[in-house]
Structures are given as C-alpha cells and as structure tokens.
PDB file of N, CA and C in Angstrom:
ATOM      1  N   UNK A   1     190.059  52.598  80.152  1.00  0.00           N
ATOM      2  CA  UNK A   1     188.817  52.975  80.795  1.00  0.00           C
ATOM      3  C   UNK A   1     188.352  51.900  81.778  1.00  0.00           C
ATOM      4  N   UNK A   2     188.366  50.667  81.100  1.00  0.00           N
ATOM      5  CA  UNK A   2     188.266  49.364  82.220  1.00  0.00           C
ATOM      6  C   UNK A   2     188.972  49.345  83.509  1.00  0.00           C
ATOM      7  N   UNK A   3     190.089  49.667  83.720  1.00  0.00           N
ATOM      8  CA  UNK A   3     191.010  49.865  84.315  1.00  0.00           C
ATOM      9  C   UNK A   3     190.459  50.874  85.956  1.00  0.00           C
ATOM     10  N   UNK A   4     190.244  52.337  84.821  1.00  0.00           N
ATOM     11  CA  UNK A   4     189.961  52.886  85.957  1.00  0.00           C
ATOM     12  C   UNK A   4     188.436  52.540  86.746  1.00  0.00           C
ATOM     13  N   UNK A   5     187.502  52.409  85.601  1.00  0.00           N
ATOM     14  CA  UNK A   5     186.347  52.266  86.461  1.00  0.00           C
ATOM     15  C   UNK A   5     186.438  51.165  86.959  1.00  0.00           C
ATOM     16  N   UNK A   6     187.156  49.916  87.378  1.00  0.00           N
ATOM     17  CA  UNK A   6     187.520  48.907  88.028  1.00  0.00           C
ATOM     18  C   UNK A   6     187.955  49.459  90.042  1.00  0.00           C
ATOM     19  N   UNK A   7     189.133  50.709  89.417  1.00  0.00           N
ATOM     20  CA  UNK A   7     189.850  51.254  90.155  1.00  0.00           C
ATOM     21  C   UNK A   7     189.133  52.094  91.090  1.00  0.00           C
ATOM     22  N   UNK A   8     188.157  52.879  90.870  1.00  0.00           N
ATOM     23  CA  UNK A   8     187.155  53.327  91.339  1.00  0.00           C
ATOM     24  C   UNK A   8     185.860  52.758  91.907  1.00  0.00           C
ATOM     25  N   UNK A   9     185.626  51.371  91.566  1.00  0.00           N
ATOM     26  CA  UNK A   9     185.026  50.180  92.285  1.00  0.00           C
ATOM     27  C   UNK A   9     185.744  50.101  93.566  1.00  0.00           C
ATOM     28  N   UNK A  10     187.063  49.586  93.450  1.00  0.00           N
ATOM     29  CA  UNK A  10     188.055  49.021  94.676  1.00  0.00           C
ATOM     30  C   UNK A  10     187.881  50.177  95.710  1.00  0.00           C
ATOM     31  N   UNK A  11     188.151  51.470  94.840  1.00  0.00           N
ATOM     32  CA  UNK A  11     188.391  52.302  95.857  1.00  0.00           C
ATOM     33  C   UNK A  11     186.984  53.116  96.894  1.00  0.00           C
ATOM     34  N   UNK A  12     185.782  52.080  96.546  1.00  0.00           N
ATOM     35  CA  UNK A  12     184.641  52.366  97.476  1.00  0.00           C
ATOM     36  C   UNK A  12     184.630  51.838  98.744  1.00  0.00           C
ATOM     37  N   UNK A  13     185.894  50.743  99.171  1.00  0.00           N
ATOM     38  CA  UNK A  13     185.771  50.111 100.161  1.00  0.00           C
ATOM     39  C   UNK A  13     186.256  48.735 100.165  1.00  0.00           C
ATOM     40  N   UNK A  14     186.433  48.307 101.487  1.00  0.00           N
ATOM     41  CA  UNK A  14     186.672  46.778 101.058  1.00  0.00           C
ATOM     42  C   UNK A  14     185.486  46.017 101.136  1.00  0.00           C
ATOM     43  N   UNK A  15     184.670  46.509 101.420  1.00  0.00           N
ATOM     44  CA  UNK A  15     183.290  45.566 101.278  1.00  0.00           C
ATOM     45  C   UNK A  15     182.213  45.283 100.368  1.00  0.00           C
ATOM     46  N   UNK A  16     183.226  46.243  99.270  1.00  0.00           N
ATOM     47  CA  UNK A  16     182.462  46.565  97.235  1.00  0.00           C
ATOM     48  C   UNK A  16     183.932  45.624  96.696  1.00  0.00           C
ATOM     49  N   UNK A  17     183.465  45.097  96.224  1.00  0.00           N
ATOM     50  CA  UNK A  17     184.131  43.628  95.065  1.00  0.00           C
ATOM     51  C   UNK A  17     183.714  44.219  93.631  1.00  0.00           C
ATOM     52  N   UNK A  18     184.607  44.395  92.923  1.00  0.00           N
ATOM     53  CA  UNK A  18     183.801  44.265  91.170  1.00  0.00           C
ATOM     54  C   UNK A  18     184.013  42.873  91.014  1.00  0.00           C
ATOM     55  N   UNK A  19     182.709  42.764  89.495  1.00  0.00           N
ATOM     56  CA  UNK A  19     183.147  41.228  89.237  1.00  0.00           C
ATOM     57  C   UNK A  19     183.286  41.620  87.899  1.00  0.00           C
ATOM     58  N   UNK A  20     184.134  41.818  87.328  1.00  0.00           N
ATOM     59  CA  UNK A  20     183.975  42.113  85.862  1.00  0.00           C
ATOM     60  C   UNK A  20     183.987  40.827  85.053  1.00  0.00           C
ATOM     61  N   UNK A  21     183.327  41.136  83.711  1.00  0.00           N
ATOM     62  CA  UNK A  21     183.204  39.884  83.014  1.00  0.00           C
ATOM     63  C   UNK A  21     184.790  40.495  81.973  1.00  0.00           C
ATOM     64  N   UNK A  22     185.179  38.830  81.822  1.00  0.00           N
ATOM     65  CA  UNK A  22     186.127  38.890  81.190  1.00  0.00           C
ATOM     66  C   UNK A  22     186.309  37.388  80.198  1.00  0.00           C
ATOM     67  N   UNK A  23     186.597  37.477  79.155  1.00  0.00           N
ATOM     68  CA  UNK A  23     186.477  36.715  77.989  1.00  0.00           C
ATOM     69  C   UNK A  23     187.936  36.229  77.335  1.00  0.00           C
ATOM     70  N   UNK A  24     189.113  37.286  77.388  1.00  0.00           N
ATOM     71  CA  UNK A  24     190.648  37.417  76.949  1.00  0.00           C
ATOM     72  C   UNK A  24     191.500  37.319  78.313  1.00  0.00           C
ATOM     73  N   UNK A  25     192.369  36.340  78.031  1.00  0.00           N
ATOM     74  CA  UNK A  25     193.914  36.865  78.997  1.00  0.00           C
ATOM     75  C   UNK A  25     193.821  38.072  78.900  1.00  0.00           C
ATOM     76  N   UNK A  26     194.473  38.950  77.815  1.00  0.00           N
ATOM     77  CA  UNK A  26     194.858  40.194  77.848  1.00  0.00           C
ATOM     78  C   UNK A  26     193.792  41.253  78.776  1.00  0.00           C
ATOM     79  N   UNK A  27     192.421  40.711  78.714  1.00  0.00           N
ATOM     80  CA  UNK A  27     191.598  41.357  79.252  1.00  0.00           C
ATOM     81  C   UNK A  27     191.857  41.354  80.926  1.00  0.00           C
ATOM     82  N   UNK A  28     192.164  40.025  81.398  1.00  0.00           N
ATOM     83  CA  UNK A  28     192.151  39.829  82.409  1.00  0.00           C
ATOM     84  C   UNK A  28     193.091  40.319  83.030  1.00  0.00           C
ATOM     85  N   UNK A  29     194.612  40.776  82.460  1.00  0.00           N
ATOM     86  CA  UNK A  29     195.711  41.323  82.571  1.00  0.00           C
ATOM     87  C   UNK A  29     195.232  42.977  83.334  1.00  0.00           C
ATOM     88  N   UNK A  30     194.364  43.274  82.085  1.00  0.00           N
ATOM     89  CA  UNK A  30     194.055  44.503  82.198  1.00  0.00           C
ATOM     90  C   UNK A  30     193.195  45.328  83.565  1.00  0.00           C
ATOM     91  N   UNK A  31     192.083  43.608  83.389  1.00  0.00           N
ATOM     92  CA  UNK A  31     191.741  44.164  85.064  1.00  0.00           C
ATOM     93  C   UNK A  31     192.488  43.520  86.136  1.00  0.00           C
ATOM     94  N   UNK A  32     193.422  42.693  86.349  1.00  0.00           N
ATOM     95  CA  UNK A  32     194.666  43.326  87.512  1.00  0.00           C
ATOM     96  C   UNK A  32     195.099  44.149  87.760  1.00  0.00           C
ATOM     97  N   UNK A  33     195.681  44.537  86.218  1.00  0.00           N
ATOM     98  CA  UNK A  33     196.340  46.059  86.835  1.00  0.00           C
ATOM     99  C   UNK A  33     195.620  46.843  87.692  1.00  0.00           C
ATOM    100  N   UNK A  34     194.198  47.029  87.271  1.00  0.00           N
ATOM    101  CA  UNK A  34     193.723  47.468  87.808  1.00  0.00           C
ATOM    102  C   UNK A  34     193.908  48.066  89.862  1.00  0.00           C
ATOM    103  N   UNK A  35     193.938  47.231  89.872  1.00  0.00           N
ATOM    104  CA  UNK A  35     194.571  47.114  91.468  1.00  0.00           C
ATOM    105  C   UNK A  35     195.356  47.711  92.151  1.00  0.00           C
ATOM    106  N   UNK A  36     196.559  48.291  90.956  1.00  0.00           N
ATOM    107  CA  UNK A  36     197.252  49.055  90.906  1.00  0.00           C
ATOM    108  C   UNK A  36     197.607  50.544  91.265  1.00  0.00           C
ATOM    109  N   UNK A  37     196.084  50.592  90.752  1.00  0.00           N
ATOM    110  CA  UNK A  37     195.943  51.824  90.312  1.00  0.00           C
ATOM    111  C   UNK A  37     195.603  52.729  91.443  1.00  0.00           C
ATOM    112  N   UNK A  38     195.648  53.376  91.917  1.00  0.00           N
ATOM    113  CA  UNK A  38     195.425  54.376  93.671  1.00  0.00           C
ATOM    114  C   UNK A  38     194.868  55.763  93.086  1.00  0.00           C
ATOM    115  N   UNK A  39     193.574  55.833  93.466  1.00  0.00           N
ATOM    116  CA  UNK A  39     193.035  56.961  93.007  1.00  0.00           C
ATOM    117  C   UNK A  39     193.047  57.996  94.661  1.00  0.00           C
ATOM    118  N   UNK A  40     193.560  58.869  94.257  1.00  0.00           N
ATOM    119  CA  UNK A  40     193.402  60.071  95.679  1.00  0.00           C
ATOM    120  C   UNK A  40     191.623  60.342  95.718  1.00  0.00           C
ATOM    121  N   UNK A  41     191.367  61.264  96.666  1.00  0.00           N
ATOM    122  CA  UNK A  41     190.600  61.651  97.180  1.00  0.00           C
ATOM    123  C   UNK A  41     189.662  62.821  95.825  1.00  0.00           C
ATOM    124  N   UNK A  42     190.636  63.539  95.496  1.00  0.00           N
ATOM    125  CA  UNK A  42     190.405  64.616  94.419  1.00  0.00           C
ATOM    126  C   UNK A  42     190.194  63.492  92.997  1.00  0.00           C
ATOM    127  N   UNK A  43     190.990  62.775  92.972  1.00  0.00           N
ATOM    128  CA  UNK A  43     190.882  61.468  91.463  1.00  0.00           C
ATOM    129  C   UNK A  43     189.135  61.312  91.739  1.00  0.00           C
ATOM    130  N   UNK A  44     188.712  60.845  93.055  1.00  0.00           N
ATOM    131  CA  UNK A  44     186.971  60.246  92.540  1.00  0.00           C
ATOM    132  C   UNK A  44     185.888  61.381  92.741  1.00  0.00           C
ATOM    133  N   UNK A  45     186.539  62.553  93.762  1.00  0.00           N
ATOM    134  CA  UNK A  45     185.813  63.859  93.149  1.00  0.00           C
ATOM    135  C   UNK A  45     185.454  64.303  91.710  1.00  0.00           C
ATOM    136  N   UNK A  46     186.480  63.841  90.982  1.00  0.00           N
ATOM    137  CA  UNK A  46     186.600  63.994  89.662  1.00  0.00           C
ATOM    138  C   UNK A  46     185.886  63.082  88.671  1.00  0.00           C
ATOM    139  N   UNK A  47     186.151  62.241  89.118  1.00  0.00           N
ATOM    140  CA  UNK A  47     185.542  60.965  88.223  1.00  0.00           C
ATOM    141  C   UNK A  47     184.016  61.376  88.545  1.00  0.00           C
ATOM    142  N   UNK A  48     183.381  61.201  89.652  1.00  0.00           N
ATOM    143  CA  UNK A  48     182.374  61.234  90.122  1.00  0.00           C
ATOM    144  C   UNK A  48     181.864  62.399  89.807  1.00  0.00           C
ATOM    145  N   UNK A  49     182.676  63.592  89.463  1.00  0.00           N
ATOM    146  CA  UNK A  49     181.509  64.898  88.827  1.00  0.00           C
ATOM    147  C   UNK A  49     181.680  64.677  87.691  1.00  0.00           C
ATOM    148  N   UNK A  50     182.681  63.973  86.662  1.00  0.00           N
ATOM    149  CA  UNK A  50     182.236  64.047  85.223  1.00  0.00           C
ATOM    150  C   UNK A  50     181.450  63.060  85.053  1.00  0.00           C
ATOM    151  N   UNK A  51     181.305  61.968  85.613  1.00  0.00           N
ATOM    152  CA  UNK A  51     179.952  60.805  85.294  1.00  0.00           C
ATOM    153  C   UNK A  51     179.125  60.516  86.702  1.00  0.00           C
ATOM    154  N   UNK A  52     178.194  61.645  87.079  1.00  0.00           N
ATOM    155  CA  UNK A  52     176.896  61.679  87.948  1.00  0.00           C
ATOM    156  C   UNK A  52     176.842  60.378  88.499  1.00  0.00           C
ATOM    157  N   UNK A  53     175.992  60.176  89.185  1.00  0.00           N
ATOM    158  CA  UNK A  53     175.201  58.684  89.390  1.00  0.00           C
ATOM    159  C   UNK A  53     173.846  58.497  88.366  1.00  0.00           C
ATOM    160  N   UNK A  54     173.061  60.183  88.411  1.00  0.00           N
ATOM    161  CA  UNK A  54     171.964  60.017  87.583  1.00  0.00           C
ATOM    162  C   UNK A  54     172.094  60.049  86.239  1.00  0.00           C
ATOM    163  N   UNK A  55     173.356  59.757  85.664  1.00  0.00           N
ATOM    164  CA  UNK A  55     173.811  59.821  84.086  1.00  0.00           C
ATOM    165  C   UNK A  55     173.750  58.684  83.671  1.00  0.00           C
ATOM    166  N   UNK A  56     174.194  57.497  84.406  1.00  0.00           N
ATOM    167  CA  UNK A  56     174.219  55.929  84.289  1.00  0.00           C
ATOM    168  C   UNK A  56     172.561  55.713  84.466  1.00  0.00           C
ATOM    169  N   UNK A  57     171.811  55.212  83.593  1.00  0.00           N
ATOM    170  CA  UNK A  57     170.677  54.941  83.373  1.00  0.00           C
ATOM    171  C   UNK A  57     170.290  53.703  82.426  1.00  0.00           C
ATOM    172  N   UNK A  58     169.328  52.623  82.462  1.00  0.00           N
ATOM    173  CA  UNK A  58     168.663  51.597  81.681  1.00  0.00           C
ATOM    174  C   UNK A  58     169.652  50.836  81.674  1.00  0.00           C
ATOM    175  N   UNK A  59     169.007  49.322  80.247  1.00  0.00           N
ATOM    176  CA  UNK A  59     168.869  47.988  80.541  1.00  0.00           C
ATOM    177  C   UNK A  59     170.599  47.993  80.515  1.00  0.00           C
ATOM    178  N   UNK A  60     171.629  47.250  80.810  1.00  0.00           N
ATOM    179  CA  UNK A  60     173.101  46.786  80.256  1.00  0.00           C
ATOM    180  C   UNK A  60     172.913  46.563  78.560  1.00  0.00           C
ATOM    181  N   UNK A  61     172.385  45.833  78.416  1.00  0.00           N
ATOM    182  CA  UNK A  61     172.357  45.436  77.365  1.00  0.00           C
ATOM    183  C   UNK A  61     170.411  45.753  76.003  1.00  0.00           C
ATOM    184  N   UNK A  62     171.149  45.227  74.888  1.00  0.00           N
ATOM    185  CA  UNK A  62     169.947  46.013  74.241  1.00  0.00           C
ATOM    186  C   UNK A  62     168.771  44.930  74.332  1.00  0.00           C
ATOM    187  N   UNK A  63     167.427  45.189  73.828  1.00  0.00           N
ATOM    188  CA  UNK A  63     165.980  44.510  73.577  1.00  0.00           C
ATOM    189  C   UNK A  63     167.022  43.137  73.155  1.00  0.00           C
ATOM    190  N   UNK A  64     167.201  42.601  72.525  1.00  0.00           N
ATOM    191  CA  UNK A  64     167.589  41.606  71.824  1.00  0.00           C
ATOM    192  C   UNK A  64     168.859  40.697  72.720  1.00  0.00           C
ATOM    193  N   UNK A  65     169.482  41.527  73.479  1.00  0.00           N
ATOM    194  CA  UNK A  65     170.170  40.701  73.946  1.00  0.00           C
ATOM    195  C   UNK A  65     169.830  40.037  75.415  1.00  0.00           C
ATOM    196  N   UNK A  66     168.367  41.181  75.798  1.00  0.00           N
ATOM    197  CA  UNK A  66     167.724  40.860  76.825  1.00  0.00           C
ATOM    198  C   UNK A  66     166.858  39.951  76.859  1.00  0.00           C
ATOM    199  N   UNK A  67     166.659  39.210  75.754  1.00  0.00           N
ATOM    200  CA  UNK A  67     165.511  38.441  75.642  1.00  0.00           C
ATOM    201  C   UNK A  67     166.170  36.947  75.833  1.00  0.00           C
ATOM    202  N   UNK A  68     167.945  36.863  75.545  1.00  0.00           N
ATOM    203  CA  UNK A  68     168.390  35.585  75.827  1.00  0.00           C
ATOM    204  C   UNK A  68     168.657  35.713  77.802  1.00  0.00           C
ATOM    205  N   UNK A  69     168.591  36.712  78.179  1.00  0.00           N
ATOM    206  CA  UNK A  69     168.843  36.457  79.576  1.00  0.00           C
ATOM    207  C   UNK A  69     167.742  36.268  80.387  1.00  0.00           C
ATOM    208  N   UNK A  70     166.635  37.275  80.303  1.00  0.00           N
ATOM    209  CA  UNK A  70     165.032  37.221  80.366  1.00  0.00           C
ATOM    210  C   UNK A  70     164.553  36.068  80.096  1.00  0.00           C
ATOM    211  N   UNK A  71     164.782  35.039  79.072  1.00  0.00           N
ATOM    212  CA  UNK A  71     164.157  34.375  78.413  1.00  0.00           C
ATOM    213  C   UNK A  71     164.508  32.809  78.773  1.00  0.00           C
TER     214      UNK A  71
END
C-alpha cells in the first residue's frame, strides 16, 4: 500500500516530492521501489475514485500523540 500511494505521489508531477517517514531499511527498500512503479492514466482514475479527496479527513495522528508535537 506504501508503495503505491508513494507511486501516485510521483506520478502528480515533478514538482510534488513525497517525503515519507521511514524508521526500517526494509522500509526504505520499500519506498524505492516505489519509483518503480508506473501508474497509467486509468491506474489514478482508479485510485482516485476509490479514495475521494473528501474521504481523507482530520488530525494524522491521535489527541495524545498530538500533544507531543503541539506541545
């Protein structure tokens, strides 16, 4: 899943960068591949009607974890 929504970042342009947070090698592996990955025209039609823009809503993180960044 990292992968593609990485892949679908890249593929907005070259002037959209993701910065993903990453913690593991293996993780980091994972978002290279990323790069890889070539979504067609119909791929982000798709992506983009099963997850809206107005579906992605509120904080990243919960009350509690907002209070060490807030804080």
């Amino acid at each position: 899943m990292a992968q593609l929504a990485l892949a679908w970042v890249l593929s907005r342009g070259a002037d959209v960068v993701p910065i993903p947070g990453t913690k593991r090698r293996k993780w980091l592996r994972d978002n290279i591949g990323a790069s890889e990955i070539v979504l067609s025209d119909a791929d982000v039609v798709a992506l983009e009607a099963a997850v809206p823009r107005d579906a992605v809503a509120g904080d990243r993180y919960q009350p509690a974890g907002m209070l060490s960044i807030n804080g």
